[in-house]
ModelCIF file with pLDDT and N, C-alpha, C, O atoms, coordinates in Angstrom:
data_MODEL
#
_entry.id   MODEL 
#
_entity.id                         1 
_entity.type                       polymer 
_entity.pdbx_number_of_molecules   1 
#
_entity_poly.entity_id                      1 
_entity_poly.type                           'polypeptide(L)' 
_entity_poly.nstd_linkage                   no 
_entity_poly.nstd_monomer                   no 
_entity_poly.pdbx_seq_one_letter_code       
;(UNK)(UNK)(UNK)(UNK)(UNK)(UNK)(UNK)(UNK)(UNK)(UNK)(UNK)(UNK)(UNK)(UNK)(UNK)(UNK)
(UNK)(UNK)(UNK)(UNK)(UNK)(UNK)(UNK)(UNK)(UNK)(UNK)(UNK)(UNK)(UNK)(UNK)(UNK)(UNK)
;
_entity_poly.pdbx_seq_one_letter_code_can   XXXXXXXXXXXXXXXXXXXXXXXXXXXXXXXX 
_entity_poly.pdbx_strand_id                 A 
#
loop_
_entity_poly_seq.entity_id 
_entity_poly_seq.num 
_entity_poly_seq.mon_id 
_entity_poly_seq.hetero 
1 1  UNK n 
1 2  UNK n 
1 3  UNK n 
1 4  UNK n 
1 5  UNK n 
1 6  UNK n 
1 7  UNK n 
1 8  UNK n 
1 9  UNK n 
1 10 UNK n 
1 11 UNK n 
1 12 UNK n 
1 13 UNK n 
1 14 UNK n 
1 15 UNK n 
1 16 UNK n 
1 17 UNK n 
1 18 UNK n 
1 19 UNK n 
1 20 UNK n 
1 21 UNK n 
1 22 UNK n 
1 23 UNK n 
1 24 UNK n 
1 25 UNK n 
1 26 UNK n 
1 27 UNK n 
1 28 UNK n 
1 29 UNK n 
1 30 UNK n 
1 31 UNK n 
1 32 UNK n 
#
_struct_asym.id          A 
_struct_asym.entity_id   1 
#
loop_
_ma_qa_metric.id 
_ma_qa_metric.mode 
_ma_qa_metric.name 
_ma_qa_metric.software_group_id 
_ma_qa_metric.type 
1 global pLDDT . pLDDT 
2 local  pLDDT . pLDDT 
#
_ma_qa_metric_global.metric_id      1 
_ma_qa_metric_global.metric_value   81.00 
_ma_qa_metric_global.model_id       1 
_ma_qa_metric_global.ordinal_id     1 
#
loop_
_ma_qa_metric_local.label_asym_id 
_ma_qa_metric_local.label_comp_id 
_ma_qa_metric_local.label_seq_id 
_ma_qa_metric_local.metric_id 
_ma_qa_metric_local.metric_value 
_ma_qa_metric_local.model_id 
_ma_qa_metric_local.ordinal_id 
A UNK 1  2 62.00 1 1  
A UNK 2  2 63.00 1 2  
A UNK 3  2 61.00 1 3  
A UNK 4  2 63.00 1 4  
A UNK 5  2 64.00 1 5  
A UNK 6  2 72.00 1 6  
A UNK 7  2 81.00 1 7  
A UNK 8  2 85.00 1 8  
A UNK 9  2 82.00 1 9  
A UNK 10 2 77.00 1 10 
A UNK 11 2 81.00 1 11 
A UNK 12 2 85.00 1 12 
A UNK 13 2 81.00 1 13 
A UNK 14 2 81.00 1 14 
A UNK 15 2 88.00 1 15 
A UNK 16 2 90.00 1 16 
A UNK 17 2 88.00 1 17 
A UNK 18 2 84.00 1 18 
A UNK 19 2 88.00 1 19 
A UNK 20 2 80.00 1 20 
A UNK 21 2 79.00 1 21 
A UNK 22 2 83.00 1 22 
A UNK 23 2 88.00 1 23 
A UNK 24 2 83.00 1 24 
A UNK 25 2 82.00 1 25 
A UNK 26 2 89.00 1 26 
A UNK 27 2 91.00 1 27 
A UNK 28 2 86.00 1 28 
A UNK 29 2 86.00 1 29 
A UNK 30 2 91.00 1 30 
A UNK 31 2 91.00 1 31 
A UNK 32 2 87.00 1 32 
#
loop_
_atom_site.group_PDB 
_atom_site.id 
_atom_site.type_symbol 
_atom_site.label_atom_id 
_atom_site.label_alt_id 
_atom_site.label_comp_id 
_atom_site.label_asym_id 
_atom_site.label_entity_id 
_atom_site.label_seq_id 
_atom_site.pdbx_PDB_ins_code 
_atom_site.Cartn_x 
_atom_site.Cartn_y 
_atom_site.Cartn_z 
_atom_site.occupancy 
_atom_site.B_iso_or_equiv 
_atom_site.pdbx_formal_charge 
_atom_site.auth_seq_id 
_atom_site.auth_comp_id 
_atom_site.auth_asym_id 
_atom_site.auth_atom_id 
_atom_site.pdbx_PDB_model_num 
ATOM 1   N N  . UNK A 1 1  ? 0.173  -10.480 -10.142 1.00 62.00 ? 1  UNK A N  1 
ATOM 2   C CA . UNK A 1 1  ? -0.650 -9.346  -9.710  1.00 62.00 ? 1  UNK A CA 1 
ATOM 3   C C  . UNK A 1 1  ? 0.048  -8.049  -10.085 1.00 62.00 ? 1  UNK A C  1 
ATOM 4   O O  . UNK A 1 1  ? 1.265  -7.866  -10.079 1.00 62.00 ? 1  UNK A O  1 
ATOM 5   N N  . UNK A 1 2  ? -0.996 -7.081  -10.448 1.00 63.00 ? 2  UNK A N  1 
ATOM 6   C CA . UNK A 1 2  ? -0.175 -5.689  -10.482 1.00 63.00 ? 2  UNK A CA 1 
ATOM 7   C C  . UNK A 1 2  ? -0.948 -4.634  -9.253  1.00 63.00 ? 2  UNK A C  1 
ATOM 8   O O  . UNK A 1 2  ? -2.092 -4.498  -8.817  1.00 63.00 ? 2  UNK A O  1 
ATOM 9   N N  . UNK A 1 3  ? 0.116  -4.139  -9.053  1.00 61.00 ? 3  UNK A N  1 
ATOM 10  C CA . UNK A 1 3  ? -0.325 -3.146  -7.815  1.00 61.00 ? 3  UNK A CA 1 
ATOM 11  C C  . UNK A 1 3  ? -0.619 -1.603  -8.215  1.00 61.00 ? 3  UNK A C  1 
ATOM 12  O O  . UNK A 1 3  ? 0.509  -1.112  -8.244  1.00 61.00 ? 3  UNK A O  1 
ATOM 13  N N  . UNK A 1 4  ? -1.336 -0.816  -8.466  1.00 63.00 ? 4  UNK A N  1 
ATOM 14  C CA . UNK A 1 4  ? -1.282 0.260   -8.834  1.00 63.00 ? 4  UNK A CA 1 
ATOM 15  C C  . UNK A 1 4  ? -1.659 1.727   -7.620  1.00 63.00 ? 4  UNK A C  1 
ATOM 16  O O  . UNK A 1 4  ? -2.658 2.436   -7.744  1.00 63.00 ? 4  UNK A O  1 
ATOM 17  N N  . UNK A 1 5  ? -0.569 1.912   -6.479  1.00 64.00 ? 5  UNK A N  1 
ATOM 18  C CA . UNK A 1 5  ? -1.033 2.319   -5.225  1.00 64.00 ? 5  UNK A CA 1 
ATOM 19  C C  . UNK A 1 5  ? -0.881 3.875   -5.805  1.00 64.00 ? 5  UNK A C  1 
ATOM 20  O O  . UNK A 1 5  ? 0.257  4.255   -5.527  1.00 64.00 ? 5  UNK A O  1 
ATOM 21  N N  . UNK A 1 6  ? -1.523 4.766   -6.416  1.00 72.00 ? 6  UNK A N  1 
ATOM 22  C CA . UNK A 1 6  ? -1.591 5.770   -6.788  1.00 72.00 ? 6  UNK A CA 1 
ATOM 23  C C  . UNK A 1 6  ? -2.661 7.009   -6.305  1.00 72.00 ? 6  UNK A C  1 
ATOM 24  O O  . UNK A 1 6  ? -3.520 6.690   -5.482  1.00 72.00 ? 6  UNK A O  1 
ATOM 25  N N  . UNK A 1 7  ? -2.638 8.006   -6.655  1.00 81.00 ? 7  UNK A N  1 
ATOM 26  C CA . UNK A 1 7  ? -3.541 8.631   -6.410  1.00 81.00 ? 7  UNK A CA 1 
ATOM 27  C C  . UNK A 1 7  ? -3.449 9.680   -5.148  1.00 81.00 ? 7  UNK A C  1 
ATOM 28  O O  . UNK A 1 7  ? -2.420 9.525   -4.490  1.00 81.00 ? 7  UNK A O  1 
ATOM 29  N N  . UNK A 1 8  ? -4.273 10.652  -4.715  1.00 85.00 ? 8  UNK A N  1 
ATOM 30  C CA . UNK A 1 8  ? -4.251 11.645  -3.325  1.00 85.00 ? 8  UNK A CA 1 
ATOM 31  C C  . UNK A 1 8  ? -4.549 10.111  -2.479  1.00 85.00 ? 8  UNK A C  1 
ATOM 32  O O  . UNK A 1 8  ? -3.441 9.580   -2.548  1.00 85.00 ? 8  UNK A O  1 
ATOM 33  N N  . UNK A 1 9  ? -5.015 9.618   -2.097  1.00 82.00 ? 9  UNK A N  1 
ATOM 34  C CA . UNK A 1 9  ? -5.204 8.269   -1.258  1.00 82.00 ? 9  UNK A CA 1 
ATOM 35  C C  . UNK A 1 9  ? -4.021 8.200   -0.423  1.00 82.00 ? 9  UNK A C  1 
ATOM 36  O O  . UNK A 1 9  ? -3.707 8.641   0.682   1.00 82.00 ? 9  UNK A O  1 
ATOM 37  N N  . UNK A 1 10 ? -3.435 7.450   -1.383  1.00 77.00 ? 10 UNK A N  1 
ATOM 38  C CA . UNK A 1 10 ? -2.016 7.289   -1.417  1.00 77.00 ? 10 UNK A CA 1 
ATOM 39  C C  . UNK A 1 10 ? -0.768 7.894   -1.342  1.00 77.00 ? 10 UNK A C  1 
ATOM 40  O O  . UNK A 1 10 ? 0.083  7.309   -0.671  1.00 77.00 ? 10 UNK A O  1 
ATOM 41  N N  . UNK A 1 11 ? -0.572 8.589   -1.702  1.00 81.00 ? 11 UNK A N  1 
ATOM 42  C CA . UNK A 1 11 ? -0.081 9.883   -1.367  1.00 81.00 ? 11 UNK A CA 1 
ATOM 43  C C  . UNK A 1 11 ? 0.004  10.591  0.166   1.00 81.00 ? 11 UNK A C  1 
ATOM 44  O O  . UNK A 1 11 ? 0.954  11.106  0.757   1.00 81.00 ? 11 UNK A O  1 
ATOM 45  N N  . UNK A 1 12 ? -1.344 10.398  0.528   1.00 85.00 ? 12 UNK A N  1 
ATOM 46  C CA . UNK A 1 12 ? -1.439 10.988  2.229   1.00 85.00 ? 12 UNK A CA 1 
ATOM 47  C C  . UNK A 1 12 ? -1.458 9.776   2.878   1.00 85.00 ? 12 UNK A C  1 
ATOM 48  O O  . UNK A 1 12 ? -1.180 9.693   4.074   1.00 85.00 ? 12 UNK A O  1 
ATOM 49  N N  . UNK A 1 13 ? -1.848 8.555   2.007   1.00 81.00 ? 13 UNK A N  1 
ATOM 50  C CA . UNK A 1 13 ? -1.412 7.703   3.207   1.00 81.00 ? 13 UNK A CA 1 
ATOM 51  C C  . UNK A 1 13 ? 0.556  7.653   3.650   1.00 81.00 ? 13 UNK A C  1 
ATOM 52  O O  . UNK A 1 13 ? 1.210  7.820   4.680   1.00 81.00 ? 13 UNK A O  1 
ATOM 53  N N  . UNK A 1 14 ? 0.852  7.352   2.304   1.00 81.00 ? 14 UNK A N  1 
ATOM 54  C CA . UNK A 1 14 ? 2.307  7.348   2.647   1.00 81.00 ? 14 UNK A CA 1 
ATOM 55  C C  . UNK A 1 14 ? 3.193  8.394   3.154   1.00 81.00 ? 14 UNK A C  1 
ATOM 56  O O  . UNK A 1 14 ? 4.376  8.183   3.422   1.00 81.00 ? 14 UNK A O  1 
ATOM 57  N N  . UNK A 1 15 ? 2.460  9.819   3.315   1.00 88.00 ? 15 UNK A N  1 
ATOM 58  C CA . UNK A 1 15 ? 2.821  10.729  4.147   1.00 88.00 ? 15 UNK A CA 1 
ATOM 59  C C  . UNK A 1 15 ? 2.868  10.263  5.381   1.00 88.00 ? 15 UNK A C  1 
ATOM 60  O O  . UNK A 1 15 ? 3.921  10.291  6.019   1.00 88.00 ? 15 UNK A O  1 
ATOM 61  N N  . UNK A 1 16 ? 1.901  9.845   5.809   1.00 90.00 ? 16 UNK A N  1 
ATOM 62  C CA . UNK A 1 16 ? 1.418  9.567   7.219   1.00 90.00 ? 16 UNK A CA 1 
ATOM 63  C C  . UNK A 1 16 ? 2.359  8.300   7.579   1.00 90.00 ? 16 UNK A C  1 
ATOM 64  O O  . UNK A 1 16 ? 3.030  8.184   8.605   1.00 90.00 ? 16 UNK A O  1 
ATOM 65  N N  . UNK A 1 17 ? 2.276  7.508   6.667   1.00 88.00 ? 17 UNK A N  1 
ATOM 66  C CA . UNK A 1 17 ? 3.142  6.190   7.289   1.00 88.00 ? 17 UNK A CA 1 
ATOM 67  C C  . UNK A 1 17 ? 3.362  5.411   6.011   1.00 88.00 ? 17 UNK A C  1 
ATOM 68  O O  . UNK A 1 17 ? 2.519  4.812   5.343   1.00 88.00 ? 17 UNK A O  1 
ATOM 69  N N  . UNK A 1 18 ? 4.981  5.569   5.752   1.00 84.00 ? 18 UNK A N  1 
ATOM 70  C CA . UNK A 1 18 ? 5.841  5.226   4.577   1.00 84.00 ? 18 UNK A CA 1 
ATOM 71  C C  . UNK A 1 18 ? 5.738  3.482   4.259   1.00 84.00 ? 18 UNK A C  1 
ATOM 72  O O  . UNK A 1 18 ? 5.771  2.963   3.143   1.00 84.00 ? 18 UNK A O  1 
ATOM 73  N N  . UNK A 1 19 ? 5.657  3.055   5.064   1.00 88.00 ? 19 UNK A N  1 
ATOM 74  C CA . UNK A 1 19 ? 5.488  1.751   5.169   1.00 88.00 ? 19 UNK A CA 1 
ATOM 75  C C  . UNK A 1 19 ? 4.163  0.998   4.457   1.00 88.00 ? 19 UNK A C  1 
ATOM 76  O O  . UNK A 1 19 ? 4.108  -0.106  3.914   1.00 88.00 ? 19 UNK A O  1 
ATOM 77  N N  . UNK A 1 20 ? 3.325  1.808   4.621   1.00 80.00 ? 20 UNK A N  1 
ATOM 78  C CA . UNK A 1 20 ? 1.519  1.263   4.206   1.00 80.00 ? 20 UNK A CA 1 
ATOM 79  C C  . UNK A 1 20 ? 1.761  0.573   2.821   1.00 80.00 ? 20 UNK A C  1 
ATOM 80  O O  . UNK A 1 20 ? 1.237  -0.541  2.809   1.00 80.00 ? 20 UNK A O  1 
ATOM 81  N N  . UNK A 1 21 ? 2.267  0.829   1.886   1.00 79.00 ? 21 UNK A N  1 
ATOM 82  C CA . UNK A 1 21 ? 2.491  0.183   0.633   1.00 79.00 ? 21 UNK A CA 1 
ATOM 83  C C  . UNK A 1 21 ? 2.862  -1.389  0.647   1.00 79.00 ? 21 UNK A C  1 
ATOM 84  O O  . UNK A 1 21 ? 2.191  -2.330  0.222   1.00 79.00 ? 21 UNK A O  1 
ATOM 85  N N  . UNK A 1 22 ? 4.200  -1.390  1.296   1.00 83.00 ? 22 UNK A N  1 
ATOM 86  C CA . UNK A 1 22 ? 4.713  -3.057  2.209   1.00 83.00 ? 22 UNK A CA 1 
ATOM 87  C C  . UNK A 1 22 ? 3.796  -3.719  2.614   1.00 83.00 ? 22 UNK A C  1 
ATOM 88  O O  . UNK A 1 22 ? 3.463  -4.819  2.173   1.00 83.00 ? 22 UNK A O  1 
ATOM 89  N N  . UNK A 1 23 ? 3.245  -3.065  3.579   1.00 88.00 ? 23 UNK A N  1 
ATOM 90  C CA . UNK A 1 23 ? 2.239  -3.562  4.896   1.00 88.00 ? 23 UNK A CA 1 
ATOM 91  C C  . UNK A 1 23 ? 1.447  -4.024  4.130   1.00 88.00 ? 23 UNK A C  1 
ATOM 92  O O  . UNK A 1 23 ? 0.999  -5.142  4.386   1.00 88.00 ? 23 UNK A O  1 
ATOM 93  N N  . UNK A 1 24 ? 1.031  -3.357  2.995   1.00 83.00 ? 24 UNK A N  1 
ATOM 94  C CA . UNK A 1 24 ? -0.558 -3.592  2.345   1.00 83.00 ? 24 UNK A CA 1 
ATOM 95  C C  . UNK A 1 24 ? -0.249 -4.551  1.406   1.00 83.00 ? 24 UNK A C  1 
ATOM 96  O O  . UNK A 1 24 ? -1.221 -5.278  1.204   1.00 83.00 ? 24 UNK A O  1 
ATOM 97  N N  . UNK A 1 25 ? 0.793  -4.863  0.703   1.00 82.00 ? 25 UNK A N  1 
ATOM 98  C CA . UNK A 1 25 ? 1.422  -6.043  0.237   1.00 82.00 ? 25 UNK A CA 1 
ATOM 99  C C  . UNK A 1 25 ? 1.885  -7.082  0.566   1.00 82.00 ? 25 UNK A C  1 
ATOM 100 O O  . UNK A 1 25 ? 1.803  -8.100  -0.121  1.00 82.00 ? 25 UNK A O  1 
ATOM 101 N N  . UNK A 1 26 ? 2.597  -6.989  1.955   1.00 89.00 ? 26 UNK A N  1 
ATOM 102 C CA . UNK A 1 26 ? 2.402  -8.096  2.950   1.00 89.00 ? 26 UNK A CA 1 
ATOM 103 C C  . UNK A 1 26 ? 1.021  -8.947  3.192   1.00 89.00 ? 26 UNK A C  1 
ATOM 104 O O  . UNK A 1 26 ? 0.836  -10.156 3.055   1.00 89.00 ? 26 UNK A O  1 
ATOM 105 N N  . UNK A 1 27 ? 0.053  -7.847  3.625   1.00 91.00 ? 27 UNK A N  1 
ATOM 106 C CA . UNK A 1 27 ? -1.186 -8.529  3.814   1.00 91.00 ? 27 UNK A CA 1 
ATOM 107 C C  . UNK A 1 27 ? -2.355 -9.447  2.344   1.00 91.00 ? 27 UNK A C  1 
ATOM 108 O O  . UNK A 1 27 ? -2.999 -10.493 2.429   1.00 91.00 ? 27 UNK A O  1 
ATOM 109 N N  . UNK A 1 28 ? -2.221 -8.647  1.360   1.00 86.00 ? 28 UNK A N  1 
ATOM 110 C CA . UNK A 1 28 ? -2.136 -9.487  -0.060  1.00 86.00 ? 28 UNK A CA 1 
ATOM 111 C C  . UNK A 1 28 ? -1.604 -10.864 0.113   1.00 86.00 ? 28 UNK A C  1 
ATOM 112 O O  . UNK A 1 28 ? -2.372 -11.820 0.216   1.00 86.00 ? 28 UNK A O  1 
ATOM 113 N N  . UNK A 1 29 ? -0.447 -10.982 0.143   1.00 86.00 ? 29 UNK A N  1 
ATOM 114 C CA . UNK A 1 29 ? 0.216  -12.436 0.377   1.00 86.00 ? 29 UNK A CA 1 
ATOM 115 C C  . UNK A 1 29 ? 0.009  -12.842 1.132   1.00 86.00 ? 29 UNK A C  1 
ATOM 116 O O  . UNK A 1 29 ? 0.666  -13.882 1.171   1.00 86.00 ? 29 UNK A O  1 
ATOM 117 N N  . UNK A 1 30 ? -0.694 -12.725 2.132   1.00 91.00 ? 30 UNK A N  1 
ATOM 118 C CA . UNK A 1 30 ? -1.304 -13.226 3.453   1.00 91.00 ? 30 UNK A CA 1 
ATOM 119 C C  . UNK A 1 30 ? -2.302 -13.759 3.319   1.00 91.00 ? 30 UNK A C  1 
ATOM 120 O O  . UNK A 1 30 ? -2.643 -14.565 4.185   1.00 91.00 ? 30 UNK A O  1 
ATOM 121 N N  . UNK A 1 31 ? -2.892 -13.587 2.528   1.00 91.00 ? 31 UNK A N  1 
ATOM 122 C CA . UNK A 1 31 ? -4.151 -13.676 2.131   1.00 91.00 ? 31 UNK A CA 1 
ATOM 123 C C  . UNK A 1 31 ? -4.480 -14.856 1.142   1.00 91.00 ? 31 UNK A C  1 
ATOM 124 O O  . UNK A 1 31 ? -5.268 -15.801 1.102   1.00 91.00 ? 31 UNK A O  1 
ATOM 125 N N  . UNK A 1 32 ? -3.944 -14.571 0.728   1.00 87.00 ? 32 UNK A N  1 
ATOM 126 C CA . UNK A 1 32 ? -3.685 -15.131 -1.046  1.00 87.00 ? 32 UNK A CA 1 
ATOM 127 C C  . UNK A 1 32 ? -3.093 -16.964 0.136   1.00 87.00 ? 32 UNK A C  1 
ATOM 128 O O  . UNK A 1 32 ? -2.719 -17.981 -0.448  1.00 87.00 ? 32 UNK A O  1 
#
């Protein structure tokens, strides 16, 4: 898989909470 977490999105999410990138990759493999 490629992850491409880019963008203002992203950006303010990871302002808000540095972690969301992990988290949201954690849950991928969770999934999967």
């Amino acid at each position: 898989t490629e992850e491409t977490m880019q963008g203002p999105l992203w950006i303010e999410l990871a302002k808000q909470d540095p972690e969301v990138f992990w988290r949201t990759h954690e849950d991928l493999l969770a999934a999967l």
